[in-house]
PDB file of N, CA and C in Angstrom:
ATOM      1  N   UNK A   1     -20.469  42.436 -18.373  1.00  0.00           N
ATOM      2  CA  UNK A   1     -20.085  41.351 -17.482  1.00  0.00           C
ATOM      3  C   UNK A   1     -19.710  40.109 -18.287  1.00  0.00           C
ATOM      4  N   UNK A   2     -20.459  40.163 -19.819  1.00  0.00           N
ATOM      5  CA  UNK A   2     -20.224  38.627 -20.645  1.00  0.00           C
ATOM      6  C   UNK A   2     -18.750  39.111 -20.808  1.00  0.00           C
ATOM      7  N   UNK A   3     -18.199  40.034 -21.028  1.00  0.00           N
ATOM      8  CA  UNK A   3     -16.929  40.251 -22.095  1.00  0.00           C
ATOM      9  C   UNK A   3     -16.414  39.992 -20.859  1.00  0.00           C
ATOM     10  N   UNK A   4     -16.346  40.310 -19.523  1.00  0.00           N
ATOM     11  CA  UNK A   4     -15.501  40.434 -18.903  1.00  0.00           C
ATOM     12  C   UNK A   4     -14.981  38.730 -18.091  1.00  0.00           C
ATOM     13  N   UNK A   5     -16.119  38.018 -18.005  1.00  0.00           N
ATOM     14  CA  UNK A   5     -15.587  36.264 -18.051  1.00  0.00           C
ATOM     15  C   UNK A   5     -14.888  35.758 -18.970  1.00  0.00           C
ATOM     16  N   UNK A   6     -15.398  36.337 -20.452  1.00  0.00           N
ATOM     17  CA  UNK A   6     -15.025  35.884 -21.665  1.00  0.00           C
ATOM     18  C   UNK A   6     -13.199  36.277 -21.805  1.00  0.00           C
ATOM     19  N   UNK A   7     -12.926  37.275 -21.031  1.00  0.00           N
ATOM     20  CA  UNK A   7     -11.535  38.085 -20.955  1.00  0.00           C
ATOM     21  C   UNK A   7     -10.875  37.274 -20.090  1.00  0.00           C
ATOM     22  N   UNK A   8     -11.535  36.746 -18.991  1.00  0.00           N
ATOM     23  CA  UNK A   8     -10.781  35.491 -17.831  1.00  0.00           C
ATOM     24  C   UNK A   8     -10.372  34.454 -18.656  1.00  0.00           C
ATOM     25  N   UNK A   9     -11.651  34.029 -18.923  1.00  0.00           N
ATOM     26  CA  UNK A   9     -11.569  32.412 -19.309  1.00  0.00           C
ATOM     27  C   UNK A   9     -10.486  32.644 -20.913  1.00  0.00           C
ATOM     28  N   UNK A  10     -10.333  33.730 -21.954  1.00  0.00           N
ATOM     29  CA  UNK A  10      -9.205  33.497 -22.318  1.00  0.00           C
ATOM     30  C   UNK A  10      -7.704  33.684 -21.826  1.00  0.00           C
ATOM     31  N   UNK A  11      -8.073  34.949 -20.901  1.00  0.00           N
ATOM     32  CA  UNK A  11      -5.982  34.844 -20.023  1.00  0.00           C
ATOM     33  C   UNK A  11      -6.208  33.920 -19.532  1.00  0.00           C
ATOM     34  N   UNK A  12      -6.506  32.760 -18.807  1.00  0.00           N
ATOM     35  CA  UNK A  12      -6.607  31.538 -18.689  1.00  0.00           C
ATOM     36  C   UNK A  12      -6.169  30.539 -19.663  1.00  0.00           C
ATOM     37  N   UNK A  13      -6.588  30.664 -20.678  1.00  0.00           N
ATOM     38  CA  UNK A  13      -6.703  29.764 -22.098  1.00  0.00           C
ATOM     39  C   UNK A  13      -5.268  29.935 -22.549  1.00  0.00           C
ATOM     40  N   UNK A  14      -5.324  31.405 -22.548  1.00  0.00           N
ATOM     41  CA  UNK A  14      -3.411  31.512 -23.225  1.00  0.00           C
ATOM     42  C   UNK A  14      -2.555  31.140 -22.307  1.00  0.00           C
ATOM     43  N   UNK A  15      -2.961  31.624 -21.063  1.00  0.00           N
ATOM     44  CA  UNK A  15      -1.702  31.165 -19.828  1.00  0.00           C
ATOM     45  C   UNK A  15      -1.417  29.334 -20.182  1.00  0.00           C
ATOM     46  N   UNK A  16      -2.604  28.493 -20.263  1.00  0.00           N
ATOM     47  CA  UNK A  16      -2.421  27.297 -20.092  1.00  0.00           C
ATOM     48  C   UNK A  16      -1.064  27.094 -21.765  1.00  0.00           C
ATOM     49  N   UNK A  17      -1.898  27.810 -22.785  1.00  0.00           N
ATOM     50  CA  UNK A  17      -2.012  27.130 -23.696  1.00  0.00           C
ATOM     51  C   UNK A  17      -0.337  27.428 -24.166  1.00  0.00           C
ATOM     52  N   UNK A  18       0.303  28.197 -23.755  1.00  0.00           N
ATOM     53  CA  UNK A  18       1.816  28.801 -23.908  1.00  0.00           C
ATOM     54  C   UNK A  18       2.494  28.074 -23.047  1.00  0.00           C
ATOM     55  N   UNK A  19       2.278  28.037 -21.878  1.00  0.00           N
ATOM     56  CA  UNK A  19       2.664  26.997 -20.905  1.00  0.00           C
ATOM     57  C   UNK A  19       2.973  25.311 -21.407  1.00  0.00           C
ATOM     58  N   UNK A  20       2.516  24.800 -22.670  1.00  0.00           N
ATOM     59  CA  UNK A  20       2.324  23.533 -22.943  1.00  0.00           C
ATOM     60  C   UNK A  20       2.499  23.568 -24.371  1.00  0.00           C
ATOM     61  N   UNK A  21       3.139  24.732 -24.890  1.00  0.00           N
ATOM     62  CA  UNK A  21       3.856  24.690 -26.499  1.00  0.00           C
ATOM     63  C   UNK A  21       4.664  23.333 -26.621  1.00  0.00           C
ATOM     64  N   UNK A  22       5.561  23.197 -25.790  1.00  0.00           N
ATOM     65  CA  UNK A  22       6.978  22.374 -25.737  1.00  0.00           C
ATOM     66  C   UNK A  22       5.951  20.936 -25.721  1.00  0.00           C
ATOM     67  N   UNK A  23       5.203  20.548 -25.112  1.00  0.00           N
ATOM     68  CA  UNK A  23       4.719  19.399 -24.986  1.00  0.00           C
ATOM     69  C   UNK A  23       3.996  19.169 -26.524  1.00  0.00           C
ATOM     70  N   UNK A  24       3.608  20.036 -27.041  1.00  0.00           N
ATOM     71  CA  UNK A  24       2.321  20.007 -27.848  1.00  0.00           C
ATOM     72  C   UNK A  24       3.437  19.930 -29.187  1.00  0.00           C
ATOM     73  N   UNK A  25       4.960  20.779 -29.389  1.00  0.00           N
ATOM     74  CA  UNK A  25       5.862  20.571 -30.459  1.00  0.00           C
ATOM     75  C   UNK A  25       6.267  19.221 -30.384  1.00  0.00           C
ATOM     76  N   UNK A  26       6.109  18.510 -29.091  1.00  0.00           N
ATOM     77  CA  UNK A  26       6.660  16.914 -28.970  1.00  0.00           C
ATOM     78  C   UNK A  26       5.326  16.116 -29.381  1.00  0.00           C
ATOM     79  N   UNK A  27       4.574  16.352 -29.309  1.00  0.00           N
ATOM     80  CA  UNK A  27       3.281  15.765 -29.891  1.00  0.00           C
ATOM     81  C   UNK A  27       3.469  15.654 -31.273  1.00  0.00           C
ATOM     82  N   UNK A  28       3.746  16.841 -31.755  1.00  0.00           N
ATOM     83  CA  UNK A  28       3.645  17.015 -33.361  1.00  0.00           C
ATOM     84  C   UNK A  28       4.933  16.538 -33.759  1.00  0.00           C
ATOM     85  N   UNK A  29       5.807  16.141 -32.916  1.00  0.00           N
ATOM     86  CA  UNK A  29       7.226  15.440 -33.726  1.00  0.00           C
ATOM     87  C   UNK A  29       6.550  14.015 -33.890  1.00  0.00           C
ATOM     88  N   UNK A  30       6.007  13.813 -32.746  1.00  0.00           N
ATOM     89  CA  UNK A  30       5.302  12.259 -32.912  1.00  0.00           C
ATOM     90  C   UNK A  30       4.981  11.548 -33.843  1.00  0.00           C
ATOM     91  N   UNK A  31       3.589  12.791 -34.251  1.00  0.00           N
ATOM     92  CA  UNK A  31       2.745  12.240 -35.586  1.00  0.00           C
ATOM     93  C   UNK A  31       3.472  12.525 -36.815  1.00  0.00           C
ATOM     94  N   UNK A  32       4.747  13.669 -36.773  1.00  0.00           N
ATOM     95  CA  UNK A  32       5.569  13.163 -38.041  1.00  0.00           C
ATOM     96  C   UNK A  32       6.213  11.766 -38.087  1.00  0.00           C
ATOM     97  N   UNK A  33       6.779  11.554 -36.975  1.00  0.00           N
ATOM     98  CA  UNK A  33       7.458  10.150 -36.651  1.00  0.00           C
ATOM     99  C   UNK A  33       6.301   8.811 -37.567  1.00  0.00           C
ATOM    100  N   UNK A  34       5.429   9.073 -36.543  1.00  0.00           N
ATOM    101  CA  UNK A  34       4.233   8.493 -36.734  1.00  0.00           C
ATOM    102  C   UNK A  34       4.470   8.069 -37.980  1.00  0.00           C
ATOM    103  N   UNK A  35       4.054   8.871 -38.795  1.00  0.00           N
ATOM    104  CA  UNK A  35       3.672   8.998 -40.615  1.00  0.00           C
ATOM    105  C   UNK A  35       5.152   8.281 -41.156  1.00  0.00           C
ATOM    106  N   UNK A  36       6.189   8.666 -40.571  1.00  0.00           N
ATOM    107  CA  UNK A  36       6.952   8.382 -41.412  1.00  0.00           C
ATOM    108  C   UNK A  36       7.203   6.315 -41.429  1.00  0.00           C
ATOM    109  N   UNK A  37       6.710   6.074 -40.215  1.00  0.00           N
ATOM    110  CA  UNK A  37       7.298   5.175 -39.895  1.00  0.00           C
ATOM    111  C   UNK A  37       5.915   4.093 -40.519  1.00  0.00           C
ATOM    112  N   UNK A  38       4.720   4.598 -40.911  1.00  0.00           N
ATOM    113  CA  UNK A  38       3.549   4.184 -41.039  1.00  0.00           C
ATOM    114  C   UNK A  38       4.194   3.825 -42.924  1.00  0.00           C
ATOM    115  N   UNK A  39       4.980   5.113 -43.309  1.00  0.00           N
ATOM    116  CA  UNK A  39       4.934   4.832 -44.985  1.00  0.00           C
ATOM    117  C   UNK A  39       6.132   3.474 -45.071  1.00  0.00           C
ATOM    118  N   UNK A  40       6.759   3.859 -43.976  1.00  0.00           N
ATOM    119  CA  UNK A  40       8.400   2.726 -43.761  1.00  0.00           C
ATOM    120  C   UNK A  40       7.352   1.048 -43.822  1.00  0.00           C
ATOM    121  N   UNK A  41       6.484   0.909 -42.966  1.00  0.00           N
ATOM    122  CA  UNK A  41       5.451  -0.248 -42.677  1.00  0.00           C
ATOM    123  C   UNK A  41       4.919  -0.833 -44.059  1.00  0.00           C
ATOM    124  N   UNK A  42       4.435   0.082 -44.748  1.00  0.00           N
ATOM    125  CA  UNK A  42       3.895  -0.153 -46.011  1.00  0.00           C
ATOM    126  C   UNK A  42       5.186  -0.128 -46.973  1.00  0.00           C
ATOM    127  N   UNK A  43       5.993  -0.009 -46.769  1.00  0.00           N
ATOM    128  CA  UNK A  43       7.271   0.265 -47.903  1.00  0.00           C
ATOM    129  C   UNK A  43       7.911  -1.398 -47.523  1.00  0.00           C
ATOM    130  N   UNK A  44       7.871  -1.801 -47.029  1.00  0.00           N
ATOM    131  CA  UNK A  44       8.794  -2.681 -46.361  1.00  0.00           C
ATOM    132  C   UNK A  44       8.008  -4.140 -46.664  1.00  0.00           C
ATOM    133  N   UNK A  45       9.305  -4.721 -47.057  1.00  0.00           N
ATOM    134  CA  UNK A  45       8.704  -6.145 -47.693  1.00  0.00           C
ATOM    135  C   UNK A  45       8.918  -7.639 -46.857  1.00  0.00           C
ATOM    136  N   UNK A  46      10.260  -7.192 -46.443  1.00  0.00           N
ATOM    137  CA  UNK A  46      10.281  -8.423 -45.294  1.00  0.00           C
ATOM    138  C   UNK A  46       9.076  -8.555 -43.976  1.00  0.00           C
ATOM    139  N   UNK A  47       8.554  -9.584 -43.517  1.00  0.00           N
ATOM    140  CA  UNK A  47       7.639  -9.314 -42.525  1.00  0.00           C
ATOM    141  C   UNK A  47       8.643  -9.377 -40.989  1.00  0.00           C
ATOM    142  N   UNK A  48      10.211  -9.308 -40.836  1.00  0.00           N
ATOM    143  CA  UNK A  48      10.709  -8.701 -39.658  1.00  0.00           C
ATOM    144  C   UNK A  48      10.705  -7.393 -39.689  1.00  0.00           C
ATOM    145  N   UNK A  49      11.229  -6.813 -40.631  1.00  0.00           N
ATOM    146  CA  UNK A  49      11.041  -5.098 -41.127  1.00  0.00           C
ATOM    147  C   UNK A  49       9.594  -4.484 -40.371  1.00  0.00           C
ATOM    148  N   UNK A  50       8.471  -5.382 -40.625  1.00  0.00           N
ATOM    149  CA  UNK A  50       7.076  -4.744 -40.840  1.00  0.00           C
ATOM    150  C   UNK A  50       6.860  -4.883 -39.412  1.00  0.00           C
ATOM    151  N   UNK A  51       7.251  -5.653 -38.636  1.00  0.00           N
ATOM    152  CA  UNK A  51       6.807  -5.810 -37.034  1.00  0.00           C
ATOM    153  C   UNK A  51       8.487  -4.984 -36.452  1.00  0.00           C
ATOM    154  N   UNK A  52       8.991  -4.539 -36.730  1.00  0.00           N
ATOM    155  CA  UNK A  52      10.267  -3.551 -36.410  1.00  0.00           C
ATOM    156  C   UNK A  52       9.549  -2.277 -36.380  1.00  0.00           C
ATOM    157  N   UNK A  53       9.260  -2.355 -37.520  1.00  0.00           N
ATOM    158  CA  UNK A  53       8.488  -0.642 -37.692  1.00  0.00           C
ATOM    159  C   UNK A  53       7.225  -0.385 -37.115  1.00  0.00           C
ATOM    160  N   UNK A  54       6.325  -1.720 -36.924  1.00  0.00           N
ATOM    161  CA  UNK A  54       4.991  -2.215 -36.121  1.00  0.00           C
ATOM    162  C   UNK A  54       5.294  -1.651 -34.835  1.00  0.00           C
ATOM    163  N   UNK A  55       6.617  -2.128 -34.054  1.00  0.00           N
ATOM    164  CA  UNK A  55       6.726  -2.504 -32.705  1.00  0.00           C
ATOM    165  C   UNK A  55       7.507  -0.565 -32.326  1.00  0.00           C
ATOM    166  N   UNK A  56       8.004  -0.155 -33.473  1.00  0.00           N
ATOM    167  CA  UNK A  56       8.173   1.587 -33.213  1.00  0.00           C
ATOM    168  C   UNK A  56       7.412   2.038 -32.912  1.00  0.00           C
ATOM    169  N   UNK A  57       6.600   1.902 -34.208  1.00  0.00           N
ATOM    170  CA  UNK A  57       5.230   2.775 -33.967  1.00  0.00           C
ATOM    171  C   UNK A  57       4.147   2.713 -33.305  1.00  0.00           C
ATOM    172  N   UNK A  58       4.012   1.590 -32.223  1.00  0.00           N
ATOM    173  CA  UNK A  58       3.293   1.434 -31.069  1.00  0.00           C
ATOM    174  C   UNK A  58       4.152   2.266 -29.637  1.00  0.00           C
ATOM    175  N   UNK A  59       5.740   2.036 -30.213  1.00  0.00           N
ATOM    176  CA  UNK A  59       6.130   2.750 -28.778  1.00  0.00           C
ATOM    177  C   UNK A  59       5.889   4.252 -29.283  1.00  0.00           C
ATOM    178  N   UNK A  60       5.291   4.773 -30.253  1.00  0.00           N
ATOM    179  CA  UNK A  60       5.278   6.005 -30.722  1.00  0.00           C
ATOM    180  C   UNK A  60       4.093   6.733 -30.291  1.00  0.00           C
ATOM    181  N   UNK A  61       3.352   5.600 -30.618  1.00  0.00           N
ATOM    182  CA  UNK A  61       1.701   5.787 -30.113  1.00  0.00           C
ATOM    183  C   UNK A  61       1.721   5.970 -28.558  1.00  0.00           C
ATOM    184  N   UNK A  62       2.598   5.070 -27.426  1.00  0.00           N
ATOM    185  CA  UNK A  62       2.486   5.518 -26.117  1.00  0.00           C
ATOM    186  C   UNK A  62       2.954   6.348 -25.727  1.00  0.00           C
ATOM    187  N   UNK A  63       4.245   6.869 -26.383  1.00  0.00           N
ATOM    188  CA  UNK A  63       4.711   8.179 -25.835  1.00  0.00           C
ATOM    189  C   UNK A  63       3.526   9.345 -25.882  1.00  0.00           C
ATOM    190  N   UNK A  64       2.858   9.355 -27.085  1.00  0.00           N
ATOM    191  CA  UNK A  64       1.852  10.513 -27.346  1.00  0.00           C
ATOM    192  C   UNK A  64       1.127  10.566 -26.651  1.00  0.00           C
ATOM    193  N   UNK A  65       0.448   9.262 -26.360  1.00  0.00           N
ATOM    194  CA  UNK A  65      -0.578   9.285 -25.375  1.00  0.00           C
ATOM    195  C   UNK A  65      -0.323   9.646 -24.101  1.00  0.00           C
ATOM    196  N   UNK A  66       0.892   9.490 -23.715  1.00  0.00           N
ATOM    197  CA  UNK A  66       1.559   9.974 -22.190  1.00  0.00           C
ATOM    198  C   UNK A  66       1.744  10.773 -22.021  1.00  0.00           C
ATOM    199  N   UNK A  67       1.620  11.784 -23.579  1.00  0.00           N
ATOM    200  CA  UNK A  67       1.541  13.340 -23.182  1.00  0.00           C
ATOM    201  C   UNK A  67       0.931  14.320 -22.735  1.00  0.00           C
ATOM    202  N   UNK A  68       0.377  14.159 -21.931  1.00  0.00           N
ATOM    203  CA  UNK A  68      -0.651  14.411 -21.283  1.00  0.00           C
ATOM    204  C   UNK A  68      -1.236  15.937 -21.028  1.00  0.00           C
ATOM    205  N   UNK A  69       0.190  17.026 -20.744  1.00  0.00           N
ATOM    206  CA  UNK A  69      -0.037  18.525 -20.848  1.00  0.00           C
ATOM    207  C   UNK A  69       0.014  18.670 -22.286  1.00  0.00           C
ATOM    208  N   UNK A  70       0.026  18.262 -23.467  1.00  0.00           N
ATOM    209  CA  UNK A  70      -0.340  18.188 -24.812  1.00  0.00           C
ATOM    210  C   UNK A  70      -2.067  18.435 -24.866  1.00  0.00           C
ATOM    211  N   UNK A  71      -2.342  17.283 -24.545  1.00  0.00           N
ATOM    212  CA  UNK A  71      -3.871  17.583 -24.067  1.00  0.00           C
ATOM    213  C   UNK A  71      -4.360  18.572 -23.629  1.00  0.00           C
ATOM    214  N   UNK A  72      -3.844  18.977 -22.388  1.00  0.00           N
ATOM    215  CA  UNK A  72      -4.397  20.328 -21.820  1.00  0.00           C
ATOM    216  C   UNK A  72      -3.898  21.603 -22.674  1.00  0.00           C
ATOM    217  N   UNK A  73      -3.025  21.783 -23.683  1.00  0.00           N
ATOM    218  CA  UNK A  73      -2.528  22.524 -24.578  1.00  0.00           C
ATOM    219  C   UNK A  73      -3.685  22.720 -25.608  1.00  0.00           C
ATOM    220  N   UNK A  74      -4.385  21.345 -26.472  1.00  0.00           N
ATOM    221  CA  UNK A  74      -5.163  21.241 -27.184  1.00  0.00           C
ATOM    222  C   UNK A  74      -6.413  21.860 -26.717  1.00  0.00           C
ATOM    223  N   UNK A  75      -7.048  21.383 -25.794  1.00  0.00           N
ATOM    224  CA  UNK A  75      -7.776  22.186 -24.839  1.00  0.00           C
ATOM    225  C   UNK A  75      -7.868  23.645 -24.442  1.00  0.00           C
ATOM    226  N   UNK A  76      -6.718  24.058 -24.390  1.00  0.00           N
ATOM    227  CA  UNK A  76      -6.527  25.498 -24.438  1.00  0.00           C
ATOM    228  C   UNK A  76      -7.011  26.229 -25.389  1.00  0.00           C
ATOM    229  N   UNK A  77      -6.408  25.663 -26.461  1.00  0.00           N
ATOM    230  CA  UNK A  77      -6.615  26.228 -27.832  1.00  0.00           C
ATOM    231  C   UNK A  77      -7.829  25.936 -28.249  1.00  0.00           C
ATOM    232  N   UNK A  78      -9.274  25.173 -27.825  1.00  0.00           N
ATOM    233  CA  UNK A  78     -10.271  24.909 -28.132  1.00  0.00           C
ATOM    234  C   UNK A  78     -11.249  25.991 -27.106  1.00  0.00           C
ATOM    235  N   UNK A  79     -10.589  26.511 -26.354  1.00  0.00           N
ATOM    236  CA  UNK A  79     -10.855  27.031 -25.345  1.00  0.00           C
ATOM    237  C   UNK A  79     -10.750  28.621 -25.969  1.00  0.00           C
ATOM    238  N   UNK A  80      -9.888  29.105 -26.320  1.00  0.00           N
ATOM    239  CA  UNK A  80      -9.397  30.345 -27.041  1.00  0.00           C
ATOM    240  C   UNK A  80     -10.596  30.233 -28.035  1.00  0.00           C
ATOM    241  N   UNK A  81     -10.215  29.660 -29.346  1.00  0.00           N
ATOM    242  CA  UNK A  81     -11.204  29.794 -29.918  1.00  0.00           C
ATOM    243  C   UNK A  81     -12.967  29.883 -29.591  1.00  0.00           C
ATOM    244  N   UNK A  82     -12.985  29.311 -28.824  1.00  0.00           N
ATOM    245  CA  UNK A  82     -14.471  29.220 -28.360  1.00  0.00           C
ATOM    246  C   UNK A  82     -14.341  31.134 -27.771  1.00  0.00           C
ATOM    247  N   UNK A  83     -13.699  31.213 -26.602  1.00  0.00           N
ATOM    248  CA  UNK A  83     -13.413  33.101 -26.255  1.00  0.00           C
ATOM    249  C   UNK A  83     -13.327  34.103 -28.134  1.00  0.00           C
ATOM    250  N   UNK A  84     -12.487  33.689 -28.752  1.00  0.00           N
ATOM    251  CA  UNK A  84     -12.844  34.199 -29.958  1.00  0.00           C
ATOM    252  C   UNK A  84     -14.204  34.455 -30.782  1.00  0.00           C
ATOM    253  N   UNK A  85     -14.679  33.550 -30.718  1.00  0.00           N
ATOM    254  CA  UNK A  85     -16.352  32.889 -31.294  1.00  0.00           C
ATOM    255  C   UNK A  85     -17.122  34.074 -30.341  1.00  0.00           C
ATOM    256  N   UNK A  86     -16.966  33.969 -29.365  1.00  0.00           N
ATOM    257  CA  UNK A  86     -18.157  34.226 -28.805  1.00  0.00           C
ATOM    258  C   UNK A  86     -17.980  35.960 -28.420  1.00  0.00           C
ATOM    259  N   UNK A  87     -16.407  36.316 -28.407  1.00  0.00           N
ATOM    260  CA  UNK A  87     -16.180  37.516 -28.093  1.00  0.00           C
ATOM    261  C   UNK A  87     -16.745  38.403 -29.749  1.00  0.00           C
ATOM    262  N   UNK A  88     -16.454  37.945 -30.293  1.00  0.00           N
ATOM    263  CA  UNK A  88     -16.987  39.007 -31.718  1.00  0.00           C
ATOM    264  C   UNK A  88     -18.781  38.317 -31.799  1.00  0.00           C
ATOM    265  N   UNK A  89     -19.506  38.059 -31.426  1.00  0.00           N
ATOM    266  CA  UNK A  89     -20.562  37.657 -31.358  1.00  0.00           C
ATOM    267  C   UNK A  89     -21.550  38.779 -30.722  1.00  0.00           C
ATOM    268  N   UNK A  90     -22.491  38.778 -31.821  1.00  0.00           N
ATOM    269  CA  UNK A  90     -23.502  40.161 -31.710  1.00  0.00           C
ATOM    270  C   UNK A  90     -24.706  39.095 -31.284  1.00  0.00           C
ATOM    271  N   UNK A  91     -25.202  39.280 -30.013  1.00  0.00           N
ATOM    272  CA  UNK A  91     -26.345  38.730 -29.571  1.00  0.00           C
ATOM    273  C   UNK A  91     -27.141  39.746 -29.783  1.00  0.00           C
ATOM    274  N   UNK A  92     -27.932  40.030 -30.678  1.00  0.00           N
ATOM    275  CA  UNK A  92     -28.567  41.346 -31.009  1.00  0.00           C
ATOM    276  C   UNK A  92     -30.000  40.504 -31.318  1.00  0.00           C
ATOM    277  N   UNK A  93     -30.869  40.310 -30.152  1.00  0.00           N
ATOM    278  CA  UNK A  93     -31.958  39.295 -30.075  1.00  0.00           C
ATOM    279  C   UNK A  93     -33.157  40.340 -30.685  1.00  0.00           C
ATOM    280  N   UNK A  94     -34.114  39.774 -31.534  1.00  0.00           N
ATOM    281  CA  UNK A  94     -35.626  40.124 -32.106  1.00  0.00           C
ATOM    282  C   UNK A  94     -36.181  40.531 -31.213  1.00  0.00           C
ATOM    283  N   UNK A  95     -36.392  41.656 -31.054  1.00  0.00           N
ATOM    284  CA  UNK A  95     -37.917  42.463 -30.166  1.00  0.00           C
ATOM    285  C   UNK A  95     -39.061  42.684 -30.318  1.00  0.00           C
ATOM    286  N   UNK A  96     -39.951  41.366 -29.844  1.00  0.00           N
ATOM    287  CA  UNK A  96     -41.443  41.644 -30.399  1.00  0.00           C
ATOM    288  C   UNK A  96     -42.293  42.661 -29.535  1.00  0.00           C
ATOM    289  N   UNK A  97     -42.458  43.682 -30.470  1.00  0.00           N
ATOM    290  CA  UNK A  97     -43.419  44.703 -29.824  1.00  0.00           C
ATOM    291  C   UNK A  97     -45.067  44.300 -30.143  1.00  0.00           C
ATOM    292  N   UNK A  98     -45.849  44.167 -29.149  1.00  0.00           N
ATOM    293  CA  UNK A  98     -46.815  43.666 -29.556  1.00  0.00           C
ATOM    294  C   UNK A  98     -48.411  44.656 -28.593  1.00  0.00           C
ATOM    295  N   UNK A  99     -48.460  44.515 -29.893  1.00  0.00           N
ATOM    296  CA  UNK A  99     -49.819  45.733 -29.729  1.00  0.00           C
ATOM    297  C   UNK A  99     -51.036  45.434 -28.165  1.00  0.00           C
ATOM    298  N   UNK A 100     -50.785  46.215 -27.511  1.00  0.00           N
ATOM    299  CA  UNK A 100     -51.929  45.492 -26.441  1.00  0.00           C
ATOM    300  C   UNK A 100     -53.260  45.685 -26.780  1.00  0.00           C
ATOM    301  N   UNK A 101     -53.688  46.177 -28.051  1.00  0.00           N
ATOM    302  CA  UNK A 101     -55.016  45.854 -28.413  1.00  0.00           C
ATOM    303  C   UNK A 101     -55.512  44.669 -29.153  1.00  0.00           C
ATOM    304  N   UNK A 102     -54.022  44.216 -29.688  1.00  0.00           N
ATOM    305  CA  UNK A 102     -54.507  42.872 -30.419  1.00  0.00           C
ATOM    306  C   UNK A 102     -54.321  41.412 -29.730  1.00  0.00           C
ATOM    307  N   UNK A 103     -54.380  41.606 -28.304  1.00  0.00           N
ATOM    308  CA  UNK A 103     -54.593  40.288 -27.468  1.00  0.00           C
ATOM    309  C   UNK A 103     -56.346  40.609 -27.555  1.00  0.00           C
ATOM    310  N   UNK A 104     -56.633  41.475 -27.469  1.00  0.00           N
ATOM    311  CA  UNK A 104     -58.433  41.932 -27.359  1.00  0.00           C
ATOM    312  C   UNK A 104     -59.074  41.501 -28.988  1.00  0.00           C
ATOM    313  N   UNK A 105     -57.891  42.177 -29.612  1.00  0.00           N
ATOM    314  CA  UNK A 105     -59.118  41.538 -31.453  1.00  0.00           C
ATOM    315  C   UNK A 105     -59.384  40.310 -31.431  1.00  0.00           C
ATOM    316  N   UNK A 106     -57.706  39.493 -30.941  1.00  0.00           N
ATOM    317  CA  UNK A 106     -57.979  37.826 -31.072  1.00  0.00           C
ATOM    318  C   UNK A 106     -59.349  37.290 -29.993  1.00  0.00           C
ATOM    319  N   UNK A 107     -59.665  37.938 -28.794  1.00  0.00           N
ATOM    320  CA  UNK A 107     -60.255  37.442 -27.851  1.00  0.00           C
ATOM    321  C   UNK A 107     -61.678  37.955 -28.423  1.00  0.00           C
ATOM    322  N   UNK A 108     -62.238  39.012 -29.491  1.00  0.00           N
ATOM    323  CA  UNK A 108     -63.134  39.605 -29.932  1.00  0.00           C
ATOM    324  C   UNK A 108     -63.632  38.706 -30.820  1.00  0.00           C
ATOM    325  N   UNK A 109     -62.415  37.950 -31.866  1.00  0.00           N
ATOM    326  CA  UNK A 109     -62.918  37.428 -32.485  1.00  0.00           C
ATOM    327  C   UNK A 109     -63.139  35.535 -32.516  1.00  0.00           C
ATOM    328  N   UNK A 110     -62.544  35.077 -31.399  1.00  0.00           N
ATOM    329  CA  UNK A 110     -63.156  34.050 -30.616  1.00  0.00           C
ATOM    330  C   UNK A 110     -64.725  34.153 -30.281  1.00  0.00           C
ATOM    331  N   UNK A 111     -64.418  34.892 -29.570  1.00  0.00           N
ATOM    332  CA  UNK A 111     -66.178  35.445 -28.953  1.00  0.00           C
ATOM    333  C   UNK A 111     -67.127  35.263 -30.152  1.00  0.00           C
ATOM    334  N   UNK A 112     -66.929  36.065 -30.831  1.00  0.00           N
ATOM    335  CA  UNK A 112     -67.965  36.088 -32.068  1.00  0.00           C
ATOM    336  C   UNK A 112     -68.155  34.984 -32.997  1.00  0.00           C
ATOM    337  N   UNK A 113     -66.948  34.024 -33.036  1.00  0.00           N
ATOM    338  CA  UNK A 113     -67.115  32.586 -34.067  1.00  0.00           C
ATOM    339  C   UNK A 113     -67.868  31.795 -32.630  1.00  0.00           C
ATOM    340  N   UNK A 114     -67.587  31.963 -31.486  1.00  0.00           N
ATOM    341  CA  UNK A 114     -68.845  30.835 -30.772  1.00  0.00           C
ATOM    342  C   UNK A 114     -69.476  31.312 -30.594  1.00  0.00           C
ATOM    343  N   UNK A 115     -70.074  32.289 -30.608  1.00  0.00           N
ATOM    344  CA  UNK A 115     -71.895  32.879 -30.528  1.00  0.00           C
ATOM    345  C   UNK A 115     -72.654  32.255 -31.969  1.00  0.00           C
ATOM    346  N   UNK A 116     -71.744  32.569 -32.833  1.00  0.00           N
ATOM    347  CA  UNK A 116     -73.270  32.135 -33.581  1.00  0.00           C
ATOM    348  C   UNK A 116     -72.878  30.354 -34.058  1.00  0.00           C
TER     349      UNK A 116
END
């Protein structure tokens, strides 16, 4: 029954997570943008240059953030992996077999340290 949620909740995970490639390749054009425009900031000596490339890379920063099925893409894929993790996962729990005469030794030998 575990494998068989674990089998939902990833066709779930991939359905989302394929569904939201295109958003998630516009994400990642971003943070190249991003970078490039971050080394342009630091490269750049005039201080109109530096608030040019300032005032990009803030509209760069809102587009990303507005990406919103990006998110649920990322999610997906945190989601998969977690179905991965847990699908090859041997819950193979410790079995204490425990003697039913030795609840009686311990209780034998209580007894006998308060008697004397």
């Amino acid at each position: 029954m575990k494998k068989f949620g674990l089998f939902i909740l990833g066709l779930i995970a991939a359905v989302v997570l394929i569904a939201n490639l295109g958003p998630m390749m516009l994400m990642l054009l971003g943070l190249v943008i991003l970078y490039g425009v971050w080394k342009q900031v630091v490269k750049a000596t005039s201080s109109f240059k530096k608030a040019a490339f300032a005032v990009l890379g803030v509209i760069v920063i809102l587009s990303m953030i507005a990406n919103v099925p990006a998110f649920f893409g990322i999610l997906a894929a945190i989601a998969l992996y977690f179905v991965y993790t847990k699908w090859n996962d041997n819950d193979m729990k410790e079995i204490k077999t425990e003697d039913p005469f030795q609840n009686f030794e311990n209780q034998w030998t209580e007894l006998n340290k308060q008697s004397y």
